[in-house]
Every structure is written in structure tokens, then in C-alpha cells.
N, C-alpha and C. Protein backbone atom coordinates (compact mmCIF):
# COMPACT_ATOMS: atom_id res chain seq x y z
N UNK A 1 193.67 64.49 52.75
CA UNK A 1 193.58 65.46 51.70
C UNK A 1 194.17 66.76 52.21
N UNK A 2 195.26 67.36 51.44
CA UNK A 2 195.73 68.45 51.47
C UNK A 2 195.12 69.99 51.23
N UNK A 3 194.61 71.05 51.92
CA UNK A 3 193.76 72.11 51.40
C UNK A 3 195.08 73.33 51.54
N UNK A 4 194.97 73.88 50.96
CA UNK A 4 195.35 75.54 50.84
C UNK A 4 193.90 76.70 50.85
N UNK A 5 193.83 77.56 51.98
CA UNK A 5 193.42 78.54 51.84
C UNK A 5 193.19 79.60 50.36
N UNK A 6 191.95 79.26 49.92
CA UNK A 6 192.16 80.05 48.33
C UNK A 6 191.95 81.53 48.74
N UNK A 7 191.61 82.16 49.69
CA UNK A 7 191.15 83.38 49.83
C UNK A 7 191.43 83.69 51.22
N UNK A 8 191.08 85.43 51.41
CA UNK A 8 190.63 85.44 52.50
C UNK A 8 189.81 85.48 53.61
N UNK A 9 189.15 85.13 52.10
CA UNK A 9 187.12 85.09 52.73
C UNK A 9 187.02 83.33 53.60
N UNK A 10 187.74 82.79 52.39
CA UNK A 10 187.85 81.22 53.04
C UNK A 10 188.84 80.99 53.96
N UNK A 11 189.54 81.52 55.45
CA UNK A 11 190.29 81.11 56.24
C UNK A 11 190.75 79.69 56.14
N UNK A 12 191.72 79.51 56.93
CA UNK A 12 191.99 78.53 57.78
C UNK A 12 191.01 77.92 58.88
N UNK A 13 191.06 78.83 59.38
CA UNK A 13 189.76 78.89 60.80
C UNK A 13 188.52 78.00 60.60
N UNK A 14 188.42 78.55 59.18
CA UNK A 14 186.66 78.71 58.52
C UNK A 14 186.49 77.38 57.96
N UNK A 15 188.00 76.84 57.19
CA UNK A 15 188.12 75.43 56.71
C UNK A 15 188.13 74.22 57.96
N UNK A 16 188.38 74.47 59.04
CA UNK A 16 188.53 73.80 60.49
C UNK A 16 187.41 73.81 60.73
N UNK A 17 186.52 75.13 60.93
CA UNK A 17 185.12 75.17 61.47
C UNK A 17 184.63 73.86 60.83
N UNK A 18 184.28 74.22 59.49
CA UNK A 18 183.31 73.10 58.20
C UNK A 18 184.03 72.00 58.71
N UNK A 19 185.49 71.49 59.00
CA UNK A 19 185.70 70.26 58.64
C UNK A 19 185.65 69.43 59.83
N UNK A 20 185.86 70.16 61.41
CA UNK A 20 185.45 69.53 62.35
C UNK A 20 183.73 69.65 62.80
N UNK A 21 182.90 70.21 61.85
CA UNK A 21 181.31 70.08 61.90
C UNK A 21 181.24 68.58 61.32
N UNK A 22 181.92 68.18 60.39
CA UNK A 22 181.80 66.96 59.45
C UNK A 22 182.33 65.83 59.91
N UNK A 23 183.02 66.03 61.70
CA UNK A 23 183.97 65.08 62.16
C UNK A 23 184.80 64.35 61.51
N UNK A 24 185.61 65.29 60.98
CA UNK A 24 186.80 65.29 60.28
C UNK A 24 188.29 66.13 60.86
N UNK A 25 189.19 65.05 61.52
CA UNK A 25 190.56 65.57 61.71
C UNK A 25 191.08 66.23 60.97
N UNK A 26 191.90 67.37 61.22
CA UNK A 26 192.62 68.08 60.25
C UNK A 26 193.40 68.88 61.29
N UNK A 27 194.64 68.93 60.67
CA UNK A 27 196.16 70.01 61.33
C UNK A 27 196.45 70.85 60.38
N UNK A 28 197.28 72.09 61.28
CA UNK A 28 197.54 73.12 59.94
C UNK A 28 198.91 72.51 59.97
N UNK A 29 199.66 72.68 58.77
CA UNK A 29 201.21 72.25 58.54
C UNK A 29 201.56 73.35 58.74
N UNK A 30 203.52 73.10 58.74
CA UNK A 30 204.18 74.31 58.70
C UNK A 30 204.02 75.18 57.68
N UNK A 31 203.84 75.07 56.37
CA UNK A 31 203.54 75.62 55.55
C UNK A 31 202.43 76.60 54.92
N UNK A 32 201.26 75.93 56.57
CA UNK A 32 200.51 76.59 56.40
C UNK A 32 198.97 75.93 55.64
N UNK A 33 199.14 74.98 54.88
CA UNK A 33 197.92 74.15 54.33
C UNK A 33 197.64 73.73 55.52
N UNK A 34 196.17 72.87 55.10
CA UNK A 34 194.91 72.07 56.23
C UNK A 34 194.90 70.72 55.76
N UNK A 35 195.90 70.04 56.62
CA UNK A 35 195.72 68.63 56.17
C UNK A 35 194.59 67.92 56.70
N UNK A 36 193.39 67.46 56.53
CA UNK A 36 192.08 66.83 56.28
C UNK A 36 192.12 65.49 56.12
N UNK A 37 191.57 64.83 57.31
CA UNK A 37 191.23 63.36 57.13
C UNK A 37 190.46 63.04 57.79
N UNK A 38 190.26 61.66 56.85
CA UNK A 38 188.35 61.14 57.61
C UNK A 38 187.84 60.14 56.87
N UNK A 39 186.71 60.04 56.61
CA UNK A 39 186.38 59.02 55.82
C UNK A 39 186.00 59.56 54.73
N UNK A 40 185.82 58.94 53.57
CA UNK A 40 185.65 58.98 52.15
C UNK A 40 184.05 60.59 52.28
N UNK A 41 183.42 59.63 52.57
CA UNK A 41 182.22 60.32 52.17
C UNK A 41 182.50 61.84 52.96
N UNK A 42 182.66 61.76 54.01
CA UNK A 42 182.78 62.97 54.97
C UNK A 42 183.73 63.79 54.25
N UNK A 43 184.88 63.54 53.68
CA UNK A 43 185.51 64.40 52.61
C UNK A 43 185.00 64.59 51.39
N UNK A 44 184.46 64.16 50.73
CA UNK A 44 183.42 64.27 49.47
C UNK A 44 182.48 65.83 50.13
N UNK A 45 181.57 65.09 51.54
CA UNK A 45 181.28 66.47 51.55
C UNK A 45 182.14 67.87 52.19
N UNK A 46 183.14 67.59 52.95
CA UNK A 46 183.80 68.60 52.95
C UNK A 46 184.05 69.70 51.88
N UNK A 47 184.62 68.82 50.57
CA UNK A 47 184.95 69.51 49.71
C UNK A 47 183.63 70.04 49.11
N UNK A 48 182.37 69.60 49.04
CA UNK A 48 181.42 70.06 48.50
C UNK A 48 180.96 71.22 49.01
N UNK A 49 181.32 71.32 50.24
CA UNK A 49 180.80 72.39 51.32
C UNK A 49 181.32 74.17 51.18
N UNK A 50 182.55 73.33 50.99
CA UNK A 50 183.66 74.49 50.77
C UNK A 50 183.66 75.07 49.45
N UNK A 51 183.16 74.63 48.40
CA UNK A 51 183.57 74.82 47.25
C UNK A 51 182.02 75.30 46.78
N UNK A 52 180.93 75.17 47.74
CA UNK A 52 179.77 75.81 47.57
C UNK A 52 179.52 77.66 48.20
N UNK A 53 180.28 77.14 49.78
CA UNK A 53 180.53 78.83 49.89
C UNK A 53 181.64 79.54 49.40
N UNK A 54 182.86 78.86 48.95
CA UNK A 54 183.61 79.61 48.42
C UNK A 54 182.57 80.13 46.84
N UNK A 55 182.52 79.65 46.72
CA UNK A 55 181.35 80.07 45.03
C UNK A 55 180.30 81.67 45.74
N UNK A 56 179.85 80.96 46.53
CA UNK A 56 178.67 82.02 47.33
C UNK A 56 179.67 83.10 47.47
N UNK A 57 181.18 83.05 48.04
CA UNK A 57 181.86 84.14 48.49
C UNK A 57 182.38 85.22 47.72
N UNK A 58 182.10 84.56 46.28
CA UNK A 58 183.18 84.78 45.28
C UNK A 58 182.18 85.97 44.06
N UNK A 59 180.71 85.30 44.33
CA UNK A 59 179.61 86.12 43.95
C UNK A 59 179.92 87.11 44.69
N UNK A 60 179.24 87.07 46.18
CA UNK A 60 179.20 88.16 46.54
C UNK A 60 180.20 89.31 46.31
N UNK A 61 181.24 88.86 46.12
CA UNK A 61 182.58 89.71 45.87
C UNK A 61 182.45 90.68 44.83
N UNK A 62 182.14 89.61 43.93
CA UNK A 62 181.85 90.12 42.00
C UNK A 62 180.52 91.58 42.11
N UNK A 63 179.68 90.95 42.76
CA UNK A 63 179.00 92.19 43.03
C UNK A 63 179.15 93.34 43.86
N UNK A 64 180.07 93.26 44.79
CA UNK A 64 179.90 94.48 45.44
C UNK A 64 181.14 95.17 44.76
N UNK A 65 181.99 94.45 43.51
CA UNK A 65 183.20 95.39 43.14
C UNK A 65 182.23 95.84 41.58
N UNK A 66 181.08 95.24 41.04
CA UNK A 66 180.84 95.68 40.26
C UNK A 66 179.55 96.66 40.34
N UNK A 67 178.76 96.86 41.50
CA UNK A 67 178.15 98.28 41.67
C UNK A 67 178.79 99.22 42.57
N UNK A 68 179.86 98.88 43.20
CA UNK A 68 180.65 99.95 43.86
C UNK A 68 180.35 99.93 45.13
């Protein structure tokens, strides 16, 4: 599975951290995406993982641009 960095809250780094916690291989390409592999389930939760703190990251964001 192919990832792109959606932010800069969500690194590269940060997508490596989560995905080698999950013992899951992954290389950065030239381009710069996180190519991700592993087994089924272990990517199921990868993506669940990521797409839970990116959410968490994305709040926090919303609020600190909307009380200043």
C-alpha cells in the first residue's frame, strides 16, 4: 500500500514510527510516498491508526485556529 504524507502534523517519520510498531515494512520512494507492506490485517490497522490520529490532529488544529 502506497501512503502520501497528508500533513505536516502526519510526517513521514511518524507514518514509519506507527507502521514499524505494527511490524510492517515500508520504504520512502523517490517521490517521496511510504510504500507499506505486510499482512492484510496489520495494514487494516495501520490505516486505522493513522486515520484516527490524523482526525485527533486535525481537531486539534480546528480549535486552536478557531479560539486564537
Amino acid at each position: 500500500m502506497l501512503f502520501r504524507s497528508p500533513s505536516a502534523e502526519m510526517s513521514i517519520e511518524k507514518l514509519k514510527t506507527t507502521a514499524h510498531a505494527l511490524n510492517l515494512k515500508c520504504t520512502v520512494q523517490k517521490d517521496g510516498s511510504l510504500l507499506v507492506c505486510g499482512r492484510d490485517e496489520s495494514i487494516k490497522d495501520f490505516v486505522k491508526k493513522t486515520a484516527s490520529e490524523y482526525k485527533a490532529d486535525a481537531e486539534k488544529y480546528r480549535e486552536k485556529v478557531h479560539n486564537g
